[in-house]
Protein backbone atom coordinates (compact mmCIF):
# COMPACT_ATOMS: atom_id res chain seq x y z
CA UNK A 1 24.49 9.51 25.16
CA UNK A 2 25.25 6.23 24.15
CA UNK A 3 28.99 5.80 22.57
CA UNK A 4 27.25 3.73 19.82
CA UNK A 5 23.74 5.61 19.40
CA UNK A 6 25.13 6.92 16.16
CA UNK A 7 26.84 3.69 14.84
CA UNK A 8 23.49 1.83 15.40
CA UNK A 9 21.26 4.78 13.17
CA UNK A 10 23.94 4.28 10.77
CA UNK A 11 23.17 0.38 11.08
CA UNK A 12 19.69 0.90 10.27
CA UNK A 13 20.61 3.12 7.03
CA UNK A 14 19.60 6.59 8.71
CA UNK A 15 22.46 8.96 8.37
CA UNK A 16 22.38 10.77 11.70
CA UNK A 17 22.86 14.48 12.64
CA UNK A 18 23.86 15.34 15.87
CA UNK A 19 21.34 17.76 16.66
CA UNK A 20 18.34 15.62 16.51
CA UNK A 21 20.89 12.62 17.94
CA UNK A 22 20.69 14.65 20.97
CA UNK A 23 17.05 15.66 21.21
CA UNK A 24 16.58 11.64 20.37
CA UNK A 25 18.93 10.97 23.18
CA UNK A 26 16.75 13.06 25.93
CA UNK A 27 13.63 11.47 24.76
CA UNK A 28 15.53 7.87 25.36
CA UNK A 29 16.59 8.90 28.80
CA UNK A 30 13.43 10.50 29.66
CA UNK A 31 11.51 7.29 28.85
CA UNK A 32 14.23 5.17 29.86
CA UNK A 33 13.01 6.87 33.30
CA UNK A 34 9.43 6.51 33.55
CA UNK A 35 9.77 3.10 32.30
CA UNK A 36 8.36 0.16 34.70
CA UNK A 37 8.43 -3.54 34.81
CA UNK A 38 5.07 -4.05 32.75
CA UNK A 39 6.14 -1.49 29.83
CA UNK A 40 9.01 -3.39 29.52
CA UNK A 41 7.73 -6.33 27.52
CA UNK A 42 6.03 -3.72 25.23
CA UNK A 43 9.29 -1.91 24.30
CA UNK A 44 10.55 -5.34 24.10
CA UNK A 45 7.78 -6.53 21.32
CA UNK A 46 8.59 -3.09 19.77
CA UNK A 47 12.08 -3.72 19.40
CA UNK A 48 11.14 -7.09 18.01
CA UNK A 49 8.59 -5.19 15.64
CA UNK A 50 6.15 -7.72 16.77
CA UNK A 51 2.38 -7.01 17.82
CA UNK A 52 1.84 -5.10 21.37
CA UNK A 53 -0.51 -6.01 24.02
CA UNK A 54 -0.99 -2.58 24.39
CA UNK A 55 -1.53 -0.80 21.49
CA UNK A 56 -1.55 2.63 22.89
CA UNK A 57 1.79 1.87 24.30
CA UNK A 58 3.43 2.65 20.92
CA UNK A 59 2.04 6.29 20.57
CA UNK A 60 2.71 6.96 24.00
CA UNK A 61 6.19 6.34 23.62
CA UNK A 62 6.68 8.11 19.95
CA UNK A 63 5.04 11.45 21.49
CA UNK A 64 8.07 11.08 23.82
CA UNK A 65 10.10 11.85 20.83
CA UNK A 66 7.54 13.85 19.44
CA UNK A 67 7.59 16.15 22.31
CA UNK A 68 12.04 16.30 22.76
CA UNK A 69 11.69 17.28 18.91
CA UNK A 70 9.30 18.41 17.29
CA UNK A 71 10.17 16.89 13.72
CA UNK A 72 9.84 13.70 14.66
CA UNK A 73 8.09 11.42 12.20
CA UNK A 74 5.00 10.16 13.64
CA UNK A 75 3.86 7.47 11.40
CA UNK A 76 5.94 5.24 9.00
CA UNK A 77 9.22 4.61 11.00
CA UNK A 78 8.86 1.20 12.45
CA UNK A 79 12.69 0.94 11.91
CA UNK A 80 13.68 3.97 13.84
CA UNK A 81 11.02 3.01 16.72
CA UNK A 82 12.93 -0.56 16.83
CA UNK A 83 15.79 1.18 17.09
CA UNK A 84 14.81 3.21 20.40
CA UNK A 85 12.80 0.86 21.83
CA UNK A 86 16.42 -1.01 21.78
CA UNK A 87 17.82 1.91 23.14
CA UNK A 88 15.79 2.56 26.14
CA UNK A 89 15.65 -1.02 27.03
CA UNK A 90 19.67 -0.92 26.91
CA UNK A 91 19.80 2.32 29.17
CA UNK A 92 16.92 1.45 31.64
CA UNK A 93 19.43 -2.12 32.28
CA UNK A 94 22.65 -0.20 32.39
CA UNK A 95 21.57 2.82 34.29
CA UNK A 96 19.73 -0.05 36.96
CA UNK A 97 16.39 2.05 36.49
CA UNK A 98 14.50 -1.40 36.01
CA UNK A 99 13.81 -3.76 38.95
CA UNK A 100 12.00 -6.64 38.43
C-alpha cells in the first residue's frame, strides 16, 4: 500500500479505516494490473472527473472495488472514484506496469 493512501482519503474528507483501506488497496493493485495503454486516458478523465469515451469503463472499474469489498458504494462517490483512479494511475507508473 501506498505510504500516503490514507493521507489522500483524509484529503478528500473520508475518514479512513484500515480494513476497507486494505481491501481498497487490492482492488488498486489488481486494476493497476490489468490496466493497458488505451484504459489509461479513461482513468485519467476519471481522475479529472471529466466525461469518458467509454462509458462502461467507469463501472468496470468500480465492480473492481465492488468485488475486493463488498460494501463498496456503487453510485454517488465521484470523489472517492477520483481518488482511485489517481491511485492506480500512480501505481501502474511506479510499479512500470504501463508501457506506452
Amino acid at each position: 500500500m501506498h505510504t500516503h493512501f490514507a493521507d489522500w482519503y483524509r484529503q478528500a474528507s473520508f475518514k479512513p479505516e484500515d480494513s476497507w483501506l486494505k481491501l481498497r488497496w487490492q482492488a488498486v493493485e489488481a486494476a493497476a494490473s490489468e490496466t493497458s495503454a488505451s484504459k489509461i486516458c479513461e482513468l485519467a478523465r476519471l481522475y479529472h472527473r471529466k466525461p469518458l469515451k467509454a462509458p462502461e469503463f467507469e463501472d468496470q472499474f468500480r465492480l473492481k472495488f465492488h468485488e475486493a469489498d463488498n460494501a463498496f458504494q456503487m453510485s454517488g462517490n465521484d470523489f472517492e472514484m477520483s481518488l482511485l483512479a489517481g491511485a492506480t494511475l500512480l501505481t501502474g507508473w511506479s510499479q512500470e506496469r504501463y508501457s506506452l
